[in-house]
PDB file of N, CA and C in Angstrom:
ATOM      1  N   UNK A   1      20.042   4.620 -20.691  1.00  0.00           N
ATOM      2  CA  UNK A   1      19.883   3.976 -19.403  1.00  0.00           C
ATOM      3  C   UNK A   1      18.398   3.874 -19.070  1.00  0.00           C
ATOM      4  N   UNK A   2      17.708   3.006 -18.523  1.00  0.00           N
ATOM      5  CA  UNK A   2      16.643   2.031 -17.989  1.00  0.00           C
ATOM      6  C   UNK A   2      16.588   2.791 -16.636  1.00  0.00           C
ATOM      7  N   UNK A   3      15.853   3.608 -15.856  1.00  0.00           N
ATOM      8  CA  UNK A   3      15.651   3.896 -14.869  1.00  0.00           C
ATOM      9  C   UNK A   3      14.500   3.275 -14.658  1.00  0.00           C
ATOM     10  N   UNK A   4      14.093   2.157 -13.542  1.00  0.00           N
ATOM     11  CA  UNK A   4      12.776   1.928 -13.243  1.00  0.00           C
ATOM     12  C   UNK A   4      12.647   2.241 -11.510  1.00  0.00           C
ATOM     13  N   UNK A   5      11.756   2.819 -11.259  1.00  0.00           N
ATOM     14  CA  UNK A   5      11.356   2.740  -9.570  1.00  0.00           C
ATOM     15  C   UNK A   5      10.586   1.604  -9.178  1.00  0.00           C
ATOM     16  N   UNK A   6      10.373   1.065  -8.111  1.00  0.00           N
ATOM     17  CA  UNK A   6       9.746   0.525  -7.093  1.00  0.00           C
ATOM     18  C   UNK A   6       9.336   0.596  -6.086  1.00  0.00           C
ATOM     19  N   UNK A   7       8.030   1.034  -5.504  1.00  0.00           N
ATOM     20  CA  UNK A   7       7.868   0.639  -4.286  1.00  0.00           C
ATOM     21  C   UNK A   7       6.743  -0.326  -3.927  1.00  0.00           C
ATOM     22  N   UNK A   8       8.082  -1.464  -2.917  1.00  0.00           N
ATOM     23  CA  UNK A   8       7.482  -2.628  -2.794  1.00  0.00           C
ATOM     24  C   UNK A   8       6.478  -3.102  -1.949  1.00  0.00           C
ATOM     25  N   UNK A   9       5.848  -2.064  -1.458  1.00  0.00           N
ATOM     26  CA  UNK A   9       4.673  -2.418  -0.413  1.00  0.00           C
ATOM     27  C   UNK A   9       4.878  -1.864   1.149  1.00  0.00           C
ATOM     28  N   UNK A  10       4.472  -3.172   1.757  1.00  0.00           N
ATOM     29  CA  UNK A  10       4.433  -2.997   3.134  1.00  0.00           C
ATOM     30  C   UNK A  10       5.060  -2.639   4.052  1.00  0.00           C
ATOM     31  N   UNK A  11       6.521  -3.110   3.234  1.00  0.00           N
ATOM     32  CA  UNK A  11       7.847  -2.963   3.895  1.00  0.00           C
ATOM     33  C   UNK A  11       8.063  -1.240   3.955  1.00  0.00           C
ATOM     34  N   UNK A  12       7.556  -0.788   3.177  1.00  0.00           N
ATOM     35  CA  UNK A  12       7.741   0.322   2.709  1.00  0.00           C
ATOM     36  C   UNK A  12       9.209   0.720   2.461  1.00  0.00           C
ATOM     37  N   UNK A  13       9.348   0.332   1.343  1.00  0.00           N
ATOM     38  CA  UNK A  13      11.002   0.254   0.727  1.00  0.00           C
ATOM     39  C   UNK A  13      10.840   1.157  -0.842  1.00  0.00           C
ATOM     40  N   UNK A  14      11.295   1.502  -1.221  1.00  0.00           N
ATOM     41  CA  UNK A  14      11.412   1.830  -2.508  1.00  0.00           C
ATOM     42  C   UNK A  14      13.025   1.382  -2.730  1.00  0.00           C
ATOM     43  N   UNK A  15      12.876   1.394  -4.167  1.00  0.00           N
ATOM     44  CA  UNK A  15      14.081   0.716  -4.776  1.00  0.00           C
ATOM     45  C   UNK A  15      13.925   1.482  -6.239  1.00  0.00           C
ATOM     46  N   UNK A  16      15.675   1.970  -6.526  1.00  0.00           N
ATOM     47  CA  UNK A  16      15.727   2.208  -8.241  1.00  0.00           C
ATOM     48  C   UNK A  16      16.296   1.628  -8.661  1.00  0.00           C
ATOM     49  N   UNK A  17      16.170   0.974  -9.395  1.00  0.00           N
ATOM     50  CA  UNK A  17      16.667   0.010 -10.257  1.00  0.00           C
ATOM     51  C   UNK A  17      17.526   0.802 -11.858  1.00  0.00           C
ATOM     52  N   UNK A  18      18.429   1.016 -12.279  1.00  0.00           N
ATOM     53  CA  UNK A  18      19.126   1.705 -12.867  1.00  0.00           C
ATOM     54  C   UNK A  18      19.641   0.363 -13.777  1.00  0.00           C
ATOM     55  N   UNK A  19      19.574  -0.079 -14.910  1.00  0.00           N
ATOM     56  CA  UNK A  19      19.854  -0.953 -15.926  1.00  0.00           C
ATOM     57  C   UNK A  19      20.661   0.122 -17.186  1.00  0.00           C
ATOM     58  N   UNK A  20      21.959  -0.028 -17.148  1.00  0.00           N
ATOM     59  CA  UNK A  20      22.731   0.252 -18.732  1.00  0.00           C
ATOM     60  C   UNK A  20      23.083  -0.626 -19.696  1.00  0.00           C
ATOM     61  N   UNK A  21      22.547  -0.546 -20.842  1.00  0.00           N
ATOM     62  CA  UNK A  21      22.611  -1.394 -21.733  1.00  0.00           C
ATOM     63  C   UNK A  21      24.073  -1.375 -22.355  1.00  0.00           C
ATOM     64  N   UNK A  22      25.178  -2.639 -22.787  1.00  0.00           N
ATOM     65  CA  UNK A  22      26.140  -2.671 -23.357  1.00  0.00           C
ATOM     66  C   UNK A  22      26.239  -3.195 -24.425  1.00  0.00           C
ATOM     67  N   UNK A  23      26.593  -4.108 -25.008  1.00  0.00           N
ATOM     68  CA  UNK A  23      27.132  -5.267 -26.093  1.00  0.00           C
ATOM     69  C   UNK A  23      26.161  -6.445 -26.372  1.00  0.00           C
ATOM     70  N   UNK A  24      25.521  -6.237 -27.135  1.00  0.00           N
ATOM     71  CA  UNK A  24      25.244  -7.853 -27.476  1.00  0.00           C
ATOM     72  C   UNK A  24      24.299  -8.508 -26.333  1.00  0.00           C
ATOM     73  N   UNK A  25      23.471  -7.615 -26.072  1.00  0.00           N
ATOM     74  CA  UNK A  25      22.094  -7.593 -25.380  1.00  0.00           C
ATOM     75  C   UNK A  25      22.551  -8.098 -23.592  1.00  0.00           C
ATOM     76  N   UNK A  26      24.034  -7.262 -23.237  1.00  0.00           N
ATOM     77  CA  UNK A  26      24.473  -7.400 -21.737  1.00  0.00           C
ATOM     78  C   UNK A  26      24.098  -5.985 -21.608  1.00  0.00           C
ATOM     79  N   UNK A  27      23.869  -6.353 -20.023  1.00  0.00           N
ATOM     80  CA  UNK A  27      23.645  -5.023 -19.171  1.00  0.00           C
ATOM     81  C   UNK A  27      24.185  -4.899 -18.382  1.00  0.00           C
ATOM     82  N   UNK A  28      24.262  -3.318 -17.527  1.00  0.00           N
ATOM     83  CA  UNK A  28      24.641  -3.520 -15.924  1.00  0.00           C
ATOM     84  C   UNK A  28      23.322  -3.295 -15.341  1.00  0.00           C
ATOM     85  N   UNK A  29      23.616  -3.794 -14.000  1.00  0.00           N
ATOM     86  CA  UNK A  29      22.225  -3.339 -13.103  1.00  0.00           C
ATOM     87  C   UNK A  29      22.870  -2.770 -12.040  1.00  0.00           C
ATOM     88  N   UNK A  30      21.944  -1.652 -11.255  1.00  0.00           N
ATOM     89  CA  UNK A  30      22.348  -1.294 -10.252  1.00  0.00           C
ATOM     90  C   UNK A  30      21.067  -0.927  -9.347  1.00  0.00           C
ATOM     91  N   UNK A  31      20.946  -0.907  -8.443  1.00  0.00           N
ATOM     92  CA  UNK A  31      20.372  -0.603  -7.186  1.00  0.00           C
ATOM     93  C   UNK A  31      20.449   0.447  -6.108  1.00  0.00           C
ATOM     94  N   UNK A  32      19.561   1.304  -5.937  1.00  0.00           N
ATOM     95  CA  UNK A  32      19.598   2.148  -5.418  1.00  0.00           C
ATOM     96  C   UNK A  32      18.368   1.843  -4.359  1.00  0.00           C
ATOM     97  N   UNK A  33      18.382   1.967  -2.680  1.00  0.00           N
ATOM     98  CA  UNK A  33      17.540   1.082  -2.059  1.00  0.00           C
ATOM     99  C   UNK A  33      18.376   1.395  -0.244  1.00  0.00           C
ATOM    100  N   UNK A  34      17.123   1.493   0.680  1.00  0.00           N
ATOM    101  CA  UNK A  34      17.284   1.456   1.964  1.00  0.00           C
ATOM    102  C   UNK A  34      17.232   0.119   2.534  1.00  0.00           C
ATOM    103  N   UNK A  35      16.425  -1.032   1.455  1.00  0.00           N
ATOM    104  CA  UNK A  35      16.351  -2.436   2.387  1.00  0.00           C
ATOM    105  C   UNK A  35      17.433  -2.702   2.276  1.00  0.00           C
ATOM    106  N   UNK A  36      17.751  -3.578   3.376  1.00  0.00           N
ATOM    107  CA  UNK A  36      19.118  -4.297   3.657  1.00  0.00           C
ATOM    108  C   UNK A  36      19.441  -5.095   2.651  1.00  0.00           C
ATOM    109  N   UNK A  37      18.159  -5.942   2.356  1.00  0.00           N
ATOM    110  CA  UNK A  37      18.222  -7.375   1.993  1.00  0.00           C
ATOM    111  C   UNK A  37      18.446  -6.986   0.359  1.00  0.00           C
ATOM    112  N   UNK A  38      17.777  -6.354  -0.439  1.00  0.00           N
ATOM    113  CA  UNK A  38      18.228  -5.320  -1.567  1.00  0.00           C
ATOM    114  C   UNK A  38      19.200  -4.927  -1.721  1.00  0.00           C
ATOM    115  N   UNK A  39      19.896  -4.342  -0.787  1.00  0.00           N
ATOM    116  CA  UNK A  39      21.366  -3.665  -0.562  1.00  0.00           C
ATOM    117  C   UNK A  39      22.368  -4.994  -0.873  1.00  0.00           C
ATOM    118  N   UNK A  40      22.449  -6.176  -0.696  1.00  0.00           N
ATOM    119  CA  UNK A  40      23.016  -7.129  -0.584  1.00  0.00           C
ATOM    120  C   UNK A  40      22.776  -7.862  -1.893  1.00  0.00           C
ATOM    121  N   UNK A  41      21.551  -7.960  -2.423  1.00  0.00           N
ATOM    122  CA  UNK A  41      21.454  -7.957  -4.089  1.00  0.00           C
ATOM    123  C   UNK A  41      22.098  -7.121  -4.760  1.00  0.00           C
ATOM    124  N   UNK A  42      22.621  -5.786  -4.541  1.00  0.00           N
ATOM    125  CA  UNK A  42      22.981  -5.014  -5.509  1.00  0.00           C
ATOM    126  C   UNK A  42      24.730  -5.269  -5.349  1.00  0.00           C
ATOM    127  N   UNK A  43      24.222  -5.715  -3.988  1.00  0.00           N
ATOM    128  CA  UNK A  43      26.432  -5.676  -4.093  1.00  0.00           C
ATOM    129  C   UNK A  43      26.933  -6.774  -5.125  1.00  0.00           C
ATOM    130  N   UNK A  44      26.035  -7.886  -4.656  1.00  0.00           N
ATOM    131  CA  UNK A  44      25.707  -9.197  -5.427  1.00  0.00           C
ATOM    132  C   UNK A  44      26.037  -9.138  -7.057  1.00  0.00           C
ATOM    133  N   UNK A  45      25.436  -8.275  -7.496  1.00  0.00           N
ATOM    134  CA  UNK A  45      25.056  -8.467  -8.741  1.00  0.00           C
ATOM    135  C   UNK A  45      26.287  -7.648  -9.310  1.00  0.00           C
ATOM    136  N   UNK A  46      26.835  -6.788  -8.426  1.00  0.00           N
ATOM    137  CA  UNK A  46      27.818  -5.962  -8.719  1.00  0.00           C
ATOM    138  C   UNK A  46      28.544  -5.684 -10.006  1.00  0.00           C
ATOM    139  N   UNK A  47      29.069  -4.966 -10.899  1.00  0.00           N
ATOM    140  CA  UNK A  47      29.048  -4.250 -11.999  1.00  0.00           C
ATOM    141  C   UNK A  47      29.464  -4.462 -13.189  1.00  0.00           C
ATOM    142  N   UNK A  48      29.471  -6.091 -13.469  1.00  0.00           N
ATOM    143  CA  UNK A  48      29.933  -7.331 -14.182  1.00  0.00           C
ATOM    144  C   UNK A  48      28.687  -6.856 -15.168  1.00  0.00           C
ATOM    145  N   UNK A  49      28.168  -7.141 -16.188  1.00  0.00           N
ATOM    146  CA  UNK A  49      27.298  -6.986 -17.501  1.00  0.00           C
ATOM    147  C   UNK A  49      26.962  -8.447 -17.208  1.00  0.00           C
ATOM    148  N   UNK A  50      25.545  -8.447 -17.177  1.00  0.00           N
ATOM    149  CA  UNK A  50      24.341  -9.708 -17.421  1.00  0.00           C
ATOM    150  C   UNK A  50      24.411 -10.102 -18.638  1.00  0.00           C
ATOM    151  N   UNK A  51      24.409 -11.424 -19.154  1.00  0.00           N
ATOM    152  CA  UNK A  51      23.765 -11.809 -20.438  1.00  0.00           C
ATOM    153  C   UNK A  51      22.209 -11.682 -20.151  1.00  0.00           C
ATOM    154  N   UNK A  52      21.639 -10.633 -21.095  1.00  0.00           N
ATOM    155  CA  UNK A  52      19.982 -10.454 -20.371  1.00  0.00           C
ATOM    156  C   UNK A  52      19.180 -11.803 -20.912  1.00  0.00           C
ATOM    157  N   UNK A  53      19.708 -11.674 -22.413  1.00  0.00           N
ATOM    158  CA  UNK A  53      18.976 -12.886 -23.107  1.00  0.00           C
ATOM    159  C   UNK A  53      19.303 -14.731 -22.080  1.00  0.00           C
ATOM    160  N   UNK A  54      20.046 -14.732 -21.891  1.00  0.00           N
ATOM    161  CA  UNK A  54      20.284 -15.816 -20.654  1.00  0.00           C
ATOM    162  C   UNK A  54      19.053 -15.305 -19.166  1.00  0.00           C
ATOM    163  N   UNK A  55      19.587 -14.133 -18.801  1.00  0.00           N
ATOM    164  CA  UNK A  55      18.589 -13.871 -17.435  1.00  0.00           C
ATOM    165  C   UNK A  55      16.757 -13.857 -18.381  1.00  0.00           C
ATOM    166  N   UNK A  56      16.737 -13.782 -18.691  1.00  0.00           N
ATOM    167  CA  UNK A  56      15.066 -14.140 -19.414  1.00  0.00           C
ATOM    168  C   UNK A  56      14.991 -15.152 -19.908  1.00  0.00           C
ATOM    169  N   UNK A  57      15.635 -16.193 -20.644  1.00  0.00           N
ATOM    170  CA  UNK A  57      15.135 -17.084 -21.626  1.00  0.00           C
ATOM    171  C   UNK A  57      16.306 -18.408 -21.051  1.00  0.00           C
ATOM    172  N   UNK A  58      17.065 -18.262 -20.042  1.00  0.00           N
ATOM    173  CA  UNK A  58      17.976 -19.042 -19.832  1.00  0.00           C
ATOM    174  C   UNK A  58      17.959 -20.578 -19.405  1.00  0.00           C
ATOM    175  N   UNK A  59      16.223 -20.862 -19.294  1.00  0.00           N
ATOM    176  CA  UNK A  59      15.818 -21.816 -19.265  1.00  0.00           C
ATOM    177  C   UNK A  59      16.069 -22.597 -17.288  1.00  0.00           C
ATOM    178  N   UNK A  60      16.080 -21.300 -16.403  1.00  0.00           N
ATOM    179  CA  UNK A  60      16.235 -21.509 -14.909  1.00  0.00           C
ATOM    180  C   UNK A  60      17.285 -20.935 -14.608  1.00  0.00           C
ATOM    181  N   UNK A  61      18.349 -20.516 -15.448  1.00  0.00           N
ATOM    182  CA  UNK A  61      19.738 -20.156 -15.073  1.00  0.00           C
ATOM    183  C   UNK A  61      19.819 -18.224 -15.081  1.00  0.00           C
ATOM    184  N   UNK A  62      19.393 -17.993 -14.159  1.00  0.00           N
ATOM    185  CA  UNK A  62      19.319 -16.582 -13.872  1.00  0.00           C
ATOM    186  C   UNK A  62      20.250 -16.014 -12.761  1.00  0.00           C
ATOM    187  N   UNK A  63      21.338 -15.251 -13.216  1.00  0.00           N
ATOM    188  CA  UNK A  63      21.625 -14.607 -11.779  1.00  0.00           C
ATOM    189  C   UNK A  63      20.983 -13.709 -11.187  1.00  0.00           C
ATOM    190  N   UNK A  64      20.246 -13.196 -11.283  1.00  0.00           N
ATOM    191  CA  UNK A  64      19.407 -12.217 -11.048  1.00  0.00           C
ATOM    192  C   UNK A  64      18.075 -13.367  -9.939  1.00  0.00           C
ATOM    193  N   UNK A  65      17.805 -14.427 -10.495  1.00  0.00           N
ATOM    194  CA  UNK A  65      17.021 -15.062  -9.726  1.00  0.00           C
ATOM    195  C   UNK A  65      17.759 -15.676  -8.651  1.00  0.00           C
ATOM    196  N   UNK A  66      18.822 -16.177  -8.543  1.00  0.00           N
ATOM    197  CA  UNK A  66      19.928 -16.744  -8.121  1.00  0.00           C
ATOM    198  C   UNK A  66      20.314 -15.622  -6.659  1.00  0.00           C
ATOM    199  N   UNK A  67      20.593 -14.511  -7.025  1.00  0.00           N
ATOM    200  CA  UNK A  67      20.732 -13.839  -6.325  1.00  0.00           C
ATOM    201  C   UNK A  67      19.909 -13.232  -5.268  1.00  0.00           C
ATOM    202  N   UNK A  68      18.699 -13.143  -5.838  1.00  0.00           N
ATOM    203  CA  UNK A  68      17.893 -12.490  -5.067  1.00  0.00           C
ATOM    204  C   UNK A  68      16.704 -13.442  -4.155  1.00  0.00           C
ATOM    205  N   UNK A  69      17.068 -14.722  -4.651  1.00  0.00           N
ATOM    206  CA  UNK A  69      16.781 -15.762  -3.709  1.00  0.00           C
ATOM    207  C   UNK A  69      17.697 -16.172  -2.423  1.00  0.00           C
ATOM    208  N   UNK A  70      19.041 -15.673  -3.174  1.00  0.00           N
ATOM    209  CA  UNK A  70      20.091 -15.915  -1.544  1.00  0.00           C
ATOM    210  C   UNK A  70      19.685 -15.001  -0.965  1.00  0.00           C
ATOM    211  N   UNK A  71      19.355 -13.842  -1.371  1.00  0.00           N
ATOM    212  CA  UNK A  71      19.219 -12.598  -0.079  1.00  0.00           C
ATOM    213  C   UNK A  71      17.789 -12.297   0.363  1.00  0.00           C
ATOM    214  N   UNK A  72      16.600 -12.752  -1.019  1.00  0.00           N
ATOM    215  CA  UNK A  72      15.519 -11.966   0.284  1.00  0.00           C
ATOM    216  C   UNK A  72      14.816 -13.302   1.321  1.00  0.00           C
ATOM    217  N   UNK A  73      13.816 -12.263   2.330  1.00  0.00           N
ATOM    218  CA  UNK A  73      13.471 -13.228   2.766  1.00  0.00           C
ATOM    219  C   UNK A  73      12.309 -13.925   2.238  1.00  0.00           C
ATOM    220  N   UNK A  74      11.517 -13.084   1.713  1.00  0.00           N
ATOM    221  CA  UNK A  74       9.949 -14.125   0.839  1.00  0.00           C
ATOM    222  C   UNK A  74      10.516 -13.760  -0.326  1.00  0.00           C
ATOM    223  N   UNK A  75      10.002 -14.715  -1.254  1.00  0.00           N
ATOM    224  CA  UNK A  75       9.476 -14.686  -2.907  1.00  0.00           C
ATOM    225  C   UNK A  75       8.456 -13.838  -3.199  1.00  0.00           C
ATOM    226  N   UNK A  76       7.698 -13.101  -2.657  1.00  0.00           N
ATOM    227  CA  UNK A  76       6.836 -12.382  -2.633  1.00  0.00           C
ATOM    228  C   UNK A  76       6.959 -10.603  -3.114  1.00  0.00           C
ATOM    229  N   UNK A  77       8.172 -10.501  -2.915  1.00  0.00           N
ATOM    230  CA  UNK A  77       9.120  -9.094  -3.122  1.00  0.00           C
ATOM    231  C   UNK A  77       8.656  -8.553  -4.814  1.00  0.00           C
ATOM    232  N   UNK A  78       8.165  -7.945  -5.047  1.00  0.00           N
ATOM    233  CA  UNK A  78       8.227  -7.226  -5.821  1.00  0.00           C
ATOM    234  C   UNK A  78       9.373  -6.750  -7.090  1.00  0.00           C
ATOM    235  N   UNK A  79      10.428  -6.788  -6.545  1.00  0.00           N
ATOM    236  CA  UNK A  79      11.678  -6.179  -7.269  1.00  0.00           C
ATOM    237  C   UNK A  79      12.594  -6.883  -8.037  1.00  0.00           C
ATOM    238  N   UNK A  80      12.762  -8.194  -7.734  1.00  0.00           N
ATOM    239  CA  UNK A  80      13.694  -9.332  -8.251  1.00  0.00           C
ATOM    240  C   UNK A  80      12.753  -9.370  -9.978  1.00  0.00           C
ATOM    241  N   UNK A  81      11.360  -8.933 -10.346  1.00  0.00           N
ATOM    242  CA  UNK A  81      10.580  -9.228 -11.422  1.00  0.00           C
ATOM    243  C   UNK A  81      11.075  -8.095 -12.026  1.00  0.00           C
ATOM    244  N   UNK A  82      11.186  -6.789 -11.175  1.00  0.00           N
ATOM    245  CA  UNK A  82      11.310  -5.524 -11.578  1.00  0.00           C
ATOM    246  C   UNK A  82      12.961  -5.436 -12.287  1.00  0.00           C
ATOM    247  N   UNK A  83      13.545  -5.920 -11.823  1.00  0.00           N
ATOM    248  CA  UNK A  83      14.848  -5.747 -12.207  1.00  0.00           C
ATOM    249  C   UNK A  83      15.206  -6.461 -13.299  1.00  0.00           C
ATOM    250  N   UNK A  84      14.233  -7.881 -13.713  1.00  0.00           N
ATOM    251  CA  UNK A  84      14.543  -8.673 -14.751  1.00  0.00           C
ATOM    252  C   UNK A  84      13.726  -7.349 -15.895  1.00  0.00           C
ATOM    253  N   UNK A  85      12.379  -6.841 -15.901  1.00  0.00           N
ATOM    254  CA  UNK A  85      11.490  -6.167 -16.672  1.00  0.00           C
ATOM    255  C   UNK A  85      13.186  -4.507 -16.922  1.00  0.00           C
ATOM    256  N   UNK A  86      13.612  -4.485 -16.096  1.00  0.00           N
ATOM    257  CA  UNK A  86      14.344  -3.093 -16.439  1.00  0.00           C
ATOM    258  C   UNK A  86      15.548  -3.399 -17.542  1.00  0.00           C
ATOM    259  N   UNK A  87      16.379  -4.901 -17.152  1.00  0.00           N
ATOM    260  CA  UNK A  87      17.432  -5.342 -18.236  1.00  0.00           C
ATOM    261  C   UNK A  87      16.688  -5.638 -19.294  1.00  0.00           C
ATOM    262  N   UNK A  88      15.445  -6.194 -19.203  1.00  0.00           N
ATOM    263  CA  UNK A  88      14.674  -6.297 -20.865  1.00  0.00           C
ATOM    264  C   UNK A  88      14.390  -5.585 -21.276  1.00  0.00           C
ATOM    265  N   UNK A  89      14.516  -4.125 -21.240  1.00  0.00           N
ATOM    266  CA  UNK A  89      13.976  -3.009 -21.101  1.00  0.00           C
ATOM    267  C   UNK A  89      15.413  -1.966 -21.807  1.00  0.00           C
ATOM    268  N   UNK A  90      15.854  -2.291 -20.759  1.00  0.00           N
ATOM    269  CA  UNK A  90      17.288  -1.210 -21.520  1.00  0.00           C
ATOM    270  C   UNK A  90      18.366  -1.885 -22.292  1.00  0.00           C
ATOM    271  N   UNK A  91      17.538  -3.587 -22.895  1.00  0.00           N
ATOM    272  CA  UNK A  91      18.238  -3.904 -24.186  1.00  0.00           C
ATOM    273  C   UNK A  91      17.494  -4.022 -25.427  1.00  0.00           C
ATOM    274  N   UNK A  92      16.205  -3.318 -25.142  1.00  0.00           N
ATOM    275  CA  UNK A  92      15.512  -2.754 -26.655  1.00  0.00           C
ATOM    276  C   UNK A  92      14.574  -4.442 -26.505  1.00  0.00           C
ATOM    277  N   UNK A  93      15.078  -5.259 -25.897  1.00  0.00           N
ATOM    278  CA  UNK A  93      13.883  -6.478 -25.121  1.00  0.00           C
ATOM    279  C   UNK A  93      12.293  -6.285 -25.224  1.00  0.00           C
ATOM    280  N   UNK A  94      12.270  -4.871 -25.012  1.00  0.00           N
ATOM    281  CA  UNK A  94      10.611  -4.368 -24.617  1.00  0.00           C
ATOM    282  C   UNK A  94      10.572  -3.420 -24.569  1.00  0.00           C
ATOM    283  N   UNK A  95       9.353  -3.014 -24.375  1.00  0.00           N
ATOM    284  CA  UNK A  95       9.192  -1.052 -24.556  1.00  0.00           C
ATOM    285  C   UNK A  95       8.582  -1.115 -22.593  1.00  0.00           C
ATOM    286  N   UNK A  96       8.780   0.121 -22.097  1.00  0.00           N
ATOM    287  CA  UNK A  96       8.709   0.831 -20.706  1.00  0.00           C
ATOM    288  C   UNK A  96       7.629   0.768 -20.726  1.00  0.00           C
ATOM    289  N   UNK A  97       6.885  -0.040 -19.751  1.00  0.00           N
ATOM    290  CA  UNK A  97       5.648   0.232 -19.875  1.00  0.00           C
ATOM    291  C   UNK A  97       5.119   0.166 -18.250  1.00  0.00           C
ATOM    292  N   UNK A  98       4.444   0.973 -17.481  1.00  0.00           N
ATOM    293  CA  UNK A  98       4.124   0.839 -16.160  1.00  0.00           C
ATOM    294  C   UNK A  98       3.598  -0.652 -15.780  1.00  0.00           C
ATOM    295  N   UNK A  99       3.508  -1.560 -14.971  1.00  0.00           N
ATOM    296  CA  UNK A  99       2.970  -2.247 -14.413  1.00  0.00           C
ATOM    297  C   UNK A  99       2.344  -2.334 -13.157  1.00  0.00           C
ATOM    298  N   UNK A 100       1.579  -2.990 -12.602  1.00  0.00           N
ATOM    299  CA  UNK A 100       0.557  -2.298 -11.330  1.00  0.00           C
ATOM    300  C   UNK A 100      -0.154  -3.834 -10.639  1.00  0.00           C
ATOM    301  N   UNK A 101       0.492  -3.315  -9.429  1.00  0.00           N
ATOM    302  CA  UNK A 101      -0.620  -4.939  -8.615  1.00  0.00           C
ATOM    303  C   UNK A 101      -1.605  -3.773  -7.685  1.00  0.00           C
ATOM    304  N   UNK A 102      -2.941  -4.240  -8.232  1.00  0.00           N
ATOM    305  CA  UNK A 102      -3.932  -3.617  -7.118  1.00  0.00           C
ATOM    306  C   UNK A 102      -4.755  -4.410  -6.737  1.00  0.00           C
ATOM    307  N   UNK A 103      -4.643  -4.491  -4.925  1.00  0.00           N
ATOM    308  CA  UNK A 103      -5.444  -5.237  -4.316  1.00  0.00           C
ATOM    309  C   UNK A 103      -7.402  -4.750  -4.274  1.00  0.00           C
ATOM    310  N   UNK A 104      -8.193  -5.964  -4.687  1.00  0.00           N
ATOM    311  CA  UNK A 104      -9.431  -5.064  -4.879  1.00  0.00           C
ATOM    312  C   UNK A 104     -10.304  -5.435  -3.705  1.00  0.00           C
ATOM    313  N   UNK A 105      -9.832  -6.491  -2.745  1.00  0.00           N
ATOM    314  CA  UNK A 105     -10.397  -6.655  -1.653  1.00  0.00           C
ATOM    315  C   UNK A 105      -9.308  -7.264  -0.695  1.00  0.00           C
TER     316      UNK A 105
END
């Protein structure tokens, strides 16, 4: 299992993102999270296995993008990237590697 954390800023939200890898490069995702709007992605996405190789390479057809465009309110969110990086992640997709936005002014 893919455990990745988040915390998305301003909002001051953190989010875990929990990805299990299954069959033939599907996953589950799950969400662990106080934002509302998060909370409503995770019900969303609920415990059906992703084709990951579709959610990355699907050529626009993402539920994961799909979803988390019905529920948040900016594109700006942090986590909808995080959650695609955790299913690529806990299907051998990529290796764990920290990522980091730092503001320098």
């Amino acid at each position: 299992m893919t455990v990745l954390e988040v915390f998305a800023g301003v909002c001051g939200f953190k989010t875990v993102i929990k990805a299990e890898a299954g069959e033939r490069y599907h996953a589950v995702c799950t969400l662990e999270t106080e934002c509302p709007n998060l909370k409503k992605v995770g019900v969303a996405l609920g415990d059906e296995p992703l084709d990951v190789m579709n959610e990355l390479f699907g050529k626009g057809q993402s539920t994961v993008v799909d979803v988390c465009t019905a529920n948040l309110p900016h594109v700006s969110c942090p986590v909808p990237s995080a959650i695609l990086k955790a299913l690529e992640v806990s299907v051998g997709l990529a290796l764990p590697a920290d990522a980091q936005l730092t503001f320098k002014k």
